[in-house]
Protein backbone atom coordinates (compact mmCIF):
# COMPACT_ATOMS: atom_id res chain seq x y z
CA UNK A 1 -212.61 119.23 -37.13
CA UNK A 2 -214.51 116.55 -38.96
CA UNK A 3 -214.93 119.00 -41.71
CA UNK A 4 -211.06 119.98 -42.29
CA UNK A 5 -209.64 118.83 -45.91
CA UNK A 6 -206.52 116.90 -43.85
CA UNK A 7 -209.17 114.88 -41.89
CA UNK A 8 -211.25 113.90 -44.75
CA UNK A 9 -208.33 113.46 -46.33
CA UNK A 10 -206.64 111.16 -43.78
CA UNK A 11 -209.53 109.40 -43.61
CA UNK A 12 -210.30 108.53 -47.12
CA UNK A 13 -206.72 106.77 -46.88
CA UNK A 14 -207.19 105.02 -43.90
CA UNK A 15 -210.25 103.55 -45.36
CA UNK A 16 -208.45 103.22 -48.66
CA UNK A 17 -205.77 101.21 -47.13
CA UNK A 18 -208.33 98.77 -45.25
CA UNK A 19 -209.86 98.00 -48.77
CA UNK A 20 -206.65 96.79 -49.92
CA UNK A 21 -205.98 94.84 -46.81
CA UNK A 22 -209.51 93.07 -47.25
CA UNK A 23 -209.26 92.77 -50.59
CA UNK A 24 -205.82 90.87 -50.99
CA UNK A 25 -206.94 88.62 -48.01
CA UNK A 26 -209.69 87.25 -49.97
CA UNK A 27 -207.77 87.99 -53.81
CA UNK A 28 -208.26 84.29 -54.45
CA UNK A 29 -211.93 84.46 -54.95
CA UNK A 30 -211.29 87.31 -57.31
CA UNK A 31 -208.53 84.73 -59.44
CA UNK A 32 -211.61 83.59 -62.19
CA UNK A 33 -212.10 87.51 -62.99
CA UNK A 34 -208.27 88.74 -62.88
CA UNK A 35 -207.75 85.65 -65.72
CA UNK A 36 -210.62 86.90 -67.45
CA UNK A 37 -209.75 90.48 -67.27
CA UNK A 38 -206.28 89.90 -68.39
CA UNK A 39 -207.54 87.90 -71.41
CA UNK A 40 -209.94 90.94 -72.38
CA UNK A 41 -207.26 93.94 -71.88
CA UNK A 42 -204.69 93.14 -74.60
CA UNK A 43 -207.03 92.98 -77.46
CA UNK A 44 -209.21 96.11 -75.79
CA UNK A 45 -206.14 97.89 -75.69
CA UNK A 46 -204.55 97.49 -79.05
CA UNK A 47 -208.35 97.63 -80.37
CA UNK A 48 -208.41 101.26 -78.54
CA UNK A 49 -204.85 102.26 -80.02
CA UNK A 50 -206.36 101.43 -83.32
CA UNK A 51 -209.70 103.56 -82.81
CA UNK A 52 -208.16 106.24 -81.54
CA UNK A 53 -205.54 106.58 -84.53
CA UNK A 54 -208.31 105.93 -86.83
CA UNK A 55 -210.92 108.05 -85.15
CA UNK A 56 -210.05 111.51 -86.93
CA UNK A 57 -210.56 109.44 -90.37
CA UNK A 58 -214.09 108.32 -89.19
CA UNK A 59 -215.01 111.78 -88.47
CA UNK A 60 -214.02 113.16 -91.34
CA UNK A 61 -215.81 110.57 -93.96
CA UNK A 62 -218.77 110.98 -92.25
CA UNK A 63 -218.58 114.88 -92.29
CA UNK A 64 -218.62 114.46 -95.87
CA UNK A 65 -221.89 112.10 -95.17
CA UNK A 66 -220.92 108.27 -95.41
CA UNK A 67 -222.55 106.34 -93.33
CA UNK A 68 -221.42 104.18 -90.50
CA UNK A 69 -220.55 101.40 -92.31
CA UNK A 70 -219.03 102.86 -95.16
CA UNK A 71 -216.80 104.83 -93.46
CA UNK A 72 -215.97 101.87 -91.48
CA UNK A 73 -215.56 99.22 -94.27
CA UNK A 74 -213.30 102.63 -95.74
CA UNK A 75 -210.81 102.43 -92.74
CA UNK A 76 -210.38 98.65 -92.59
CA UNK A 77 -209.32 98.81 -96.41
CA UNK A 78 -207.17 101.76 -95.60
CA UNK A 79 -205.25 99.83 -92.91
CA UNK A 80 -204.86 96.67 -94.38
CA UNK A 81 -203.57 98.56 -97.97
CA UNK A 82 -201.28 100.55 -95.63
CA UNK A 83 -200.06 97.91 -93.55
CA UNK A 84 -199.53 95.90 -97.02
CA UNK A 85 -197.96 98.94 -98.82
CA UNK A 86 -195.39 99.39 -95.59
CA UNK A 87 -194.49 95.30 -95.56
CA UNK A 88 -193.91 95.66 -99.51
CA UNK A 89 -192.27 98.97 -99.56
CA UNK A 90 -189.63 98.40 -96.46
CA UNK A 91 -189.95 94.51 -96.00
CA UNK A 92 -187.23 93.32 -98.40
CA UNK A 93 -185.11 96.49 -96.94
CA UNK A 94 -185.22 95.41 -93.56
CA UNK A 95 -184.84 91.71 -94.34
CA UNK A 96 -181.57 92.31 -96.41
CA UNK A 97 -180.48 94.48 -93.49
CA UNK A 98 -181.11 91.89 -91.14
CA UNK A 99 -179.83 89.07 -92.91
CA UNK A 100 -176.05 91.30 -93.72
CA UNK A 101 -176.36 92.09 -89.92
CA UNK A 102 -176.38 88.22 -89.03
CA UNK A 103 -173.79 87.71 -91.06
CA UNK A 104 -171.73 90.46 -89.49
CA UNK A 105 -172.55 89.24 -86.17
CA UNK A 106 -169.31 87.45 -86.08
CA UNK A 107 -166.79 90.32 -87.68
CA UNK A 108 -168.83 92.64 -85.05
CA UNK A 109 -167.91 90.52 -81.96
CA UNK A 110 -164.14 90.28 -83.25
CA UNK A 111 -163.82 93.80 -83.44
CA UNK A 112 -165.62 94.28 -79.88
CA UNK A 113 -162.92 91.12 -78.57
CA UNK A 114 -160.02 92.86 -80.43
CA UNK A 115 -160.63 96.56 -78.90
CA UNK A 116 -161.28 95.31 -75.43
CA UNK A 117 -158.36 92.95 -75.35
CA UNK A 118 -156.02 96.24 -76.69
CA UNK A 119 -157.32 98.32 -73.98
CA UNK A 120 -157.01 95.47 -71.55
CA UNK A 121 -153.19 94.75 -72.53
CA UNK A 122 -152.43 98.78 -72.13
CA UNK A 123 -154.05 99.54 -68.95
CA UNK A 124 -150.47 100.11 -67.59
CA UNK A 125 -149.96 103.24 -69.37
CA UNK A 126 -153.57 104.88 -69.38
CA UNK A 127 -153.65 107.95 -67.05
CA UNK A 128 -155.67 106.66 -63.51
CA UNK A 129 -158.51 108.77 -64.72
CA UNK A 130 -158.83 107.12 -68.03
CA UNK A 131 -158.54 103.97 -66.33
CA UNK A 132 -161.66 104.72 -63.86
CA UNK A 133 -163.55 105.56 -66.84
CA UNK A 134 -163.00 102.13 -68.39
CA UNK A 135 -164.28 100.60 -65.44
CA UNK A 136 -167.51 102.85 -64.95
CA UNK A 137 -168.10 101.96 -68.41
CA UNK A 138 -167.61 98.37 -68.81
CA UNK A 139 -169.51 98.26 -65.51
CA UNK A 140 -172.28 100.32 -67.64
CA UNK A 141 -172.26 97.89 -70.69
CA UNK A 142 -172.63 95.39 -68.56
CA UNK A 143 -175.44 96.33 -66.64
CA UNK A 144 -177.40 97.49 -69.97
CA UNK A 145 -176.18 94.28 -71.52
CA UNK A 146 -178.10 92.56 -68.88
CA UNK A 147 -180.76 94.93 -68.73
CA UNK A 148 -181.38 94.77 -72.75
CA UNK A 149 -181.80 90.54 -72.46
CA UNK A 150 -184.33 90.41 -70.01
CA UNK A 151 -185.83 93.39 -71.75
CA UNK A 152 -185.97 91.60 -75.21
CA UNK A 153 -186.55 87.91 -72.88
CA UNK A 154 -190.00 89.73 -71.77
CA UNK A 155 -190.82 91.00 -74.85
CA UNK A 156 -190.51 87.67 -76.88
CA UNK A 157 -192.37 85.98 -74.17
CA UNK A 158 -194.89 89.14 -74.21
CA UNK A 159 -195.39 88.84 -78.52
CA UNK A 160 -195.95 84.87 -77.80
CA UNK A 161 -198.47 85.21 -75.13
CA UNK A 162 -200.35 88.36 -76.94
CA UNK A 163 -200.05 86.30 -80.29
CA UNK A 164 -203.21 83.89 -79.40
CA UNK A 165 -205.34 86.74 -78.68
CA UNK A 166 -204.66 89.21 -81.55
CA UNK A 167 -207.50 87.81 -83.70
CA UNK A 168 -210.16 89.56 -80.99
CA UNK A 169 -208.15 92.93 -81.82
CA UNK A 170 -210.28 93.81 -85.23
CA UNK A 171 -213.00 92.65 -83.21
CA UNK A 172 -212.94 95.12 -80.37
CA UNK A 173 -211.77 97.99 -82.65
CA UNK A 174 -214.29 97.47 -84.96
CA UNK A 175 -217.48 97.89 -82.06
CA UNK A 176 -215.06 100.68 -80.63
CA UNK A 177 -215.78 102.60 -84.24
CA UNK A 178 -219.46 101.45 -84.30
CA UNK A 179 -220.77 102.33 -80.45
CA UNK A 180 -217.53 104.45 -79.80
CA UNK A 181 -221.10 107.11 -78.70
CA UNK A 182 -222.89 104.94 -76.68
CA UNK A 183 -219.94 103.80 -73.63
CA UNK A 184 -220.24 107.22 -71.96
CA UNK A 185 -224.42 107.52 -71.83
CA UNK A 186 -224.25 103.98 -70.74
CA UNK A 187 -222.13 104.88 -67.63
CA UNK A 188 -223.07 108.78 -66.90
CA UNK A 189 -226.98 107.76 -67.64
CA UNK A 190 -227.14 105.67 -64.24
CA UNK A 191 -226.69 108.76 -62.23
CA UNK A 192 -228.50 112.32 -62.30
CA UNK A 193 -228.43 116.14 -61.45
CA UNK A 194 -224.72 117.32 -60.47
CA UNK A 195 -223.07 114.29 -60.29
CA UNK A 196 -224.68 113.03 -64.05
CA UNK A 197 -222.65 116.25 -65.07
CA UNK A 198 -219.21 115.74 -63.44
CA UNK A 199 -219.17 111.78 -64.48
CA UNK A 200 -219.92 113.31 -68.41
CA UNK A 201 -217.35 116.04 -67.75
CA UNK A 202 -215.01 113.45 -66.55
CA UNK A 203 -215.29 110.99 -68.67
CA UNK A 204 -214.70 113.65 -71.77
CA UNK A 205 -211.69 114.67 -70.16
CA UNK A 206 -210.20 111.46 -70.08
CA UNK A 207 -211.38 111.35 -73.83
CA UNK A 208 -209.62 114.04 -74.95
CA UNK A 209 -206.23 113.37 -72.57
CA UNK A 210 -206.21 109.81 -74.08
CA UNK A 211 -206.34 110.93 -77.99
CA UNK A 212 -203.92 113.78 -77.71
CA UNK A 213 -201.42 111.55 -75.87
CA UNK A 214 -201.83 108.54 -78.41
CA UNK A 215 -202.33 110.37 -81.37
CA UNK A 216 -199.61 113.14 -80.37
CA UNK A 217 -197.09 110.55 -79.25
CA UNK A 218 -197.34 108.18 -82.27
CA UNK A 219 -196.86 111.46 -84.88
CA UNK A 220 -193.91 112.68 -82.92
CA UNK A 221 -192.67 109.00 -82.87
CA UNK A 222 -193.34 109.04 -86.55
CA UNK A 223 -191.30 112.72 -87.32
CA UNK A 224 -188.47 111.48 -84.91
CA UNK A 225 -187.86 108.72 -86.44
CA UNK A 226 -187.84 110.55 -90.22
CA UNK A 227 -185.63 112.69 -88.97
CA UNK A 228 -183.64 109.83 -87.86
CA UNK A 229 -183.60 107.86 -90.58
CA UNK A 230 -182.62 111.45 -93.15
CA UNK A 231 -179.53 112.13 -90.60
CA UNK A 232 -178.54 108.18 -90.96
CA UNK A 233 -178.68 108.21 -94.73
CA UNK A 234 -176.63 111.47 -94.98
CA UNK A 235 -173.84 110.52 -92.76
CA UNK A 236 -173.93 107.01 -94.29
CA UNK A 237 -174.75 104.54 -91.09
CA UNK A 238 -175.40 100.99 -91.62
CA UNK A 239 -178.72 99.34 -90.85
CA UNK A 240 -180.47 102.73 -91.01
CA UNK A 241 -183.97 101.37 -91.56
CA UNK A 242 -183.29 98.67 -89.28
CA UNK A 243 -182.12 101.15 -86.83
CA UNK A 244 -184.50 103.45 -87.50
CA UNK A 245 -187.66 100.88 -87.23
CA UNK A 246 -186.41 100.30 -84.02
CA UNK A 247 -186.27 103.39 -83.22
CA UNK A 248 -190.08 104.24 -84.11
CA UNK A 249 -191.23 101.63 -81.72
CA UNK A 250 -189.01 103.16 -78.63
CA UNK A 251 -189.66 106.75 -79.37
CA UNK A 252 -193.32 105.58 -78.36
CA UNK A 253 -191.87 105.45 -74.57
CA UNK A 254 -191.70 109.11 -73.72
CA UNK A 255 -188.22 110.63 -72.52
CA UNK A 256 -186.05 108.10 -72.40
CA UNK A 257 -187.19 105.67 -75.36
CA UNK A 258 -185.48 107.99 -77.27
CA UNK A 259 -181.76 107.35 -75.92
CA UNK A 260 -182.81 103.74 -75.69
CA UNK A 261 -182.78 103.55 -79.44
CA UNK A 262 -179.59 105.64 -79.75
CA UNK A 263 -177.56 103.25 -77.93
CA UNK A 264 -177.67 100.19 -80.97
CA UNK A 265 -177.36 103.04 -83.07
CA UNK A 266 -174.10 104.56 -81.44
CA UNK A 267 -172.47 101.13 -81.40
CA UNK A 268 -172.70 100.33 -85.33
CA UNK A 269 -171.45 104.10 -86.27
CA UNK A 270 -168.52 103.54 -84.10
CA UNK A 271 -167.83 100.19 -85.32
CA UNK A 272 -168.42 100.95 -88.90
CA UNK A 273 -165.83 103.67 -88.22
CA UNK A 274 -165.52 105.52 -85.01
CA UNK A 275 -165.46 108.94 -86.38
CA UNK A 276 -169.05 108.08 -87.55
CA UNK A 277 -169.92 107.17 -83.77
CA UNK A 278 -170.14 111.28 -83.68
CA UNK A 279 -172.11 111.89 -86.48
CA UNK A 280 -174.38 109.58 -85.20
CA UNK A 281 -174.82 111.98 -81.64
CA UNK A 282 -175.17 114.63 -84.37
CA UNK A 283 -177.71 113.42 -85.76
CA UNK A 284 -179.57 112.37 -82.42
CA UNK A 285 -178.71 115.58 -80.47
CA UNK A 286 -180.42 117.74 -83.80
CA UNK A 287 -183.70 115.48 -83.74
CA UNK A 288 -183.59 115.40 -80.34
CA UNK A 289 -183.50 119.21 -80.20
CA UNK A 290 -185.98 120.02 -83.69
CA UNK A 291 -188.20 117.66 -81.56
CA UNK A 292 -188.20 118.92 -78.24
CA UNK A 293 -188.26 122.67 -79.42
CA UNK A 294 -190.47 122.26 -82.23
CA UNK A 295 -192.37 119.09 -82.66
CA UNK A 296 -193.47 118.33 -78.73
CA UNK A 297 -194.75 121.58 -77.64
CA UNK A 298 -197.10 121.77 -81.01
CA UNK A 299 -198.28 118.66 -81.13
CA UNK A 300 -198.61 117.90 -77.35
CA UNK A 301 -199.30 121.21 -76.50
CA UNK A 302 -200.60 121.46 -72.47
CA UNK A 303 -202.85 118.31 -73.15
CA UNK A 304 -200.66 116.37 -70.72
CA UNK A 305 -198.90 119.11 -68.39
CA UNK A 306 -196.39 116.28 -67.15
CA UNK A 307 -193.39 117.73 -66.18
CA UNK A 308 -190.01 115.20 -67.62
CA UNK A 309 -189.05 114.46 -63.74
CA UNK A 310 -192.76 113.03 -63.12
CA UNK A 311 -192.16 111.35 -66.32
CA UNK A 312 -189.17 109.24 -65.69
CA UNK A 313 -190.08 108.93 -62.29
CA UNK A 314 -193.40 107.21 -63.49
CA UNK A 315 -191.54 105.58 -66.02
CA UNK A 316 -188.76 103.66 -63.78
CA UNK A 317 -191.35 102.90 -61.33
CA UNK A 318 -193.85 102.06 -63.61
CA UNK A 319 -191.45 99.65 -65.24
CA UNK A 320 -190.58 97.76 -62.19
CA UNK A 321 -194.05 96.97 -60.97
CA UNK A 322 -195.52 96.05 -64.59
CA UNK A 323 -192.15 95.69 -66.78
CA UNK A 324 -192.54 96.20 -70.26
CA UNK A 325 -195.90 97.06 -70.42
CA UNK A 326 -195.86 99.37 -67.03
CA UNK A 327 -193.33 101.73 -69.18
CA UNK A 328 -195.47 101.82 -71.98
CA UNK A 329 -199.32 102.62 -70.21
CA UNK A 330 -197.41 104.28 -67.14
CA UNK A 331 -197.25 107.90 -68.16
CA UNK A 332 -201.19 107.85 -70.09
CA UNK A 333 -202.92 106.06 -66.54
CA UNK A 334 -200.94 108.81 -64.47
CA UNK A 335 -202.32 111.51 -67.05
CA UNK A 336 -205.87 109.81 -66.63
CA UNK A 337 -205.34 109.43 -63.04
CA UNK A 338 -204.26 113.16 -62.63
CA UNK A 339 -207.84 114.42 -64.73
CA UNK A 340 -209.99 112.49 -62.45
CA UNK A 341 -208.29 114.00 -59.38
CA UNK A 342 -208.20 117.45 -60.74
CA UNK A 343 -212.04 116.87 -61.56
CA UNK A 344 -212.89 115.64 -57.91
CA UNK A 345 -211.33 118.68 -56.65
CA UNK A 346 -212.97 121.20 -58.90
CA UNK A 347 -216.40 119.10 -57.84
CA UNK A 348 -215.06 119.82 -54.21
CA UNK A 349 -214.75 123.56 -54.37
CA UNK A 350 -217.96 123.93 -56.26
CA UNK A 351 -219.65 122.14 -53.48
CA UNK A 352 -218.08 124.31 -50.75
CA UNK A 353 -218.27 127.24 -52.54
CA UNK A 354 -222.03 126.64 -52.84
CA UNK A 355 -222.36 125.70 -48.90
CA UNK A 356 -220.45 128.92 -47.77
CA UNK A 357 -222.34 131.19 -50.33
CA UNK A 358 -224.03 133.79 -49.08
CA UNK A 359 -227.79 134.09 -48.80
């Protein structure tokens, strides 16, 4: 029995479980390492962003022989020109944009006051349908309403917090394009035969499933929001780039980012002119479709194999243990997390297969 999958299962979670019992009785001695941990991972992570965006460049130049150095003094001038050209080319834009959209903060509200107070004052003659509608809905803006505060509370407090570490960001990225070689030997060289090859395999794996989803979901964020930001200037919308900006940083949340950003979006088109509030699902509905049809599936590929249940699932759950930054690192540690199982099983069946082989 001791050799059944369920028992060895069962009992890997049994002893699983007593770890985490043990280990949050005596968490406190652990407190000096979690602060120091949590100091480390923003820059590391941002710094790993940045490598892995930047890592295709570094190949390249140094296919076409620069050295090390060169290649890497070559990216930091590349980012900091591109980051400058972006500031100086849509800057001003998205300053005037925000500046008119202050200033019709006021007008906004009035028309939002105006149009409930009308619907309020002829509730009597609405059909009961119509009238349940209005109350699943207000109940609805209210609850996003709330929802979109704490959201941007948490991300203010986030930017402030994140702010005083940001200078170890370069720091990080830049041994992450020097050694970038070196962190797998140094882990996979402390073990031998079989299990030296499943750590390398493993750790490749994870490689590769991190790039593609960083790499993939930052160019699809990128076309998405093009698209975006074409449809918006056709049809006319106000605060396009503004809009549109916003929309870049969402679309990085797969799924539902996307209808996140078309919610500010919907509410300017319809009161700039409600006729324009359908243009605007036009617009979304067409990337939305070019994008999912088109875009995903050829940039993405199979790298990920998440189905879009697992994905919000992961997502909402993701988002209530960690907030913010649970939706955004939720989906790639569940795609690292499902290689490394998918690994130890492979390992498994080799091992069996080997021990019921026949002589």
């Amino acid at each position: 029995m001791t050799k059944k999958l369920w028992f060895q299962t069962g009992v890997g979670i049994l002893l699983a479980l007593l770890i985490v019992k043990y280990f949050l009785e005596i968490k406190h001695l652990f407190y000096p390492v979690v602060i120091i941990a949590s100091a480390i991972f923003t820059p590391l992570l941002l710094g790993g962003i940045l490598y892995y965006i930047t890592e295709p460049i570094q190949r390249f130049l140094e296919k076409r022989k620069f050295p090390r150095w060169a290649s890497i003094l070559t990216i930091i001038i590349a980012l900091i020109g591109a980051f400058g050209g972006f500031v100086s080319l849509i800057g001003p834009s998205i300053a005037e944009q925000m500046n008119h959209l202050v200033k019709s903060t006021p007008y906004l509200a009035s028309e939002i006051t105006d149009m409930a107070d009308y619907i309020q004052d002829n509730r009597g003659s609405f059909p009961d349908q119509v009238n349940e509608f209005i109350d699943k809905m207000a109940n609805s803006i209210q609850k996003y309403a709330v929802m979109t505060s704490v959201f941007l509370v948490q991300l203010i407090q986030t930017i402030v917090s994140w702010a005083f570490i940001l200078i170890l960001v370069p720091f990080f990225f830049i041994f992450m394009l020097k050694d970038h070689e070196k962190f797998a030997p140094s882990m996979y060289k402390l073990f031998s035969g079989n299990r030296r090859e499943w750590i390398k395999k493993t750790l490749s794996d994870i490689d590769d499933v991190l790039r593609s989803y960083i790499q993939g979901q930052l160019l699809i964020s990128l076309l998405l929001a093009t698209m975006m930001y074409i449809g918006y200037l056709i049809i006319g919308l106000d605060y396009a780039l503004l809009l549109v900006v916003f929309a870049f940083f969402m679309n990085v949340i797969p799924f539902i980012g996307p209808w996140i950003a078309f919610v500010p979006a919907l509410v300017i088109g319809f009161l700039q002119d409600p006729k324009l509030a359908i243009w605007v699902c036009v617009v979304t509905l067409v990337a939305q479709q070019i994008d999912s049809n088109l875009i995903t599936p050829n940039v993405m590929g199979k790298s990920l194999d998440i189905h879009p249940l697992t994905v919000i699932t992961i997502i909402l759950a993701a988002g209530n243990i960690a907030g913010f930054l649970g939706i955004l690192l939720g989906v790639p540690a569940y795609a690292v997390g499902k290689v490394i199982v998918k690994n130890i099983y492979e390992h498994r069946k080799e091992i069996r297969s080997a021990a019921t082989k026949n002589v």
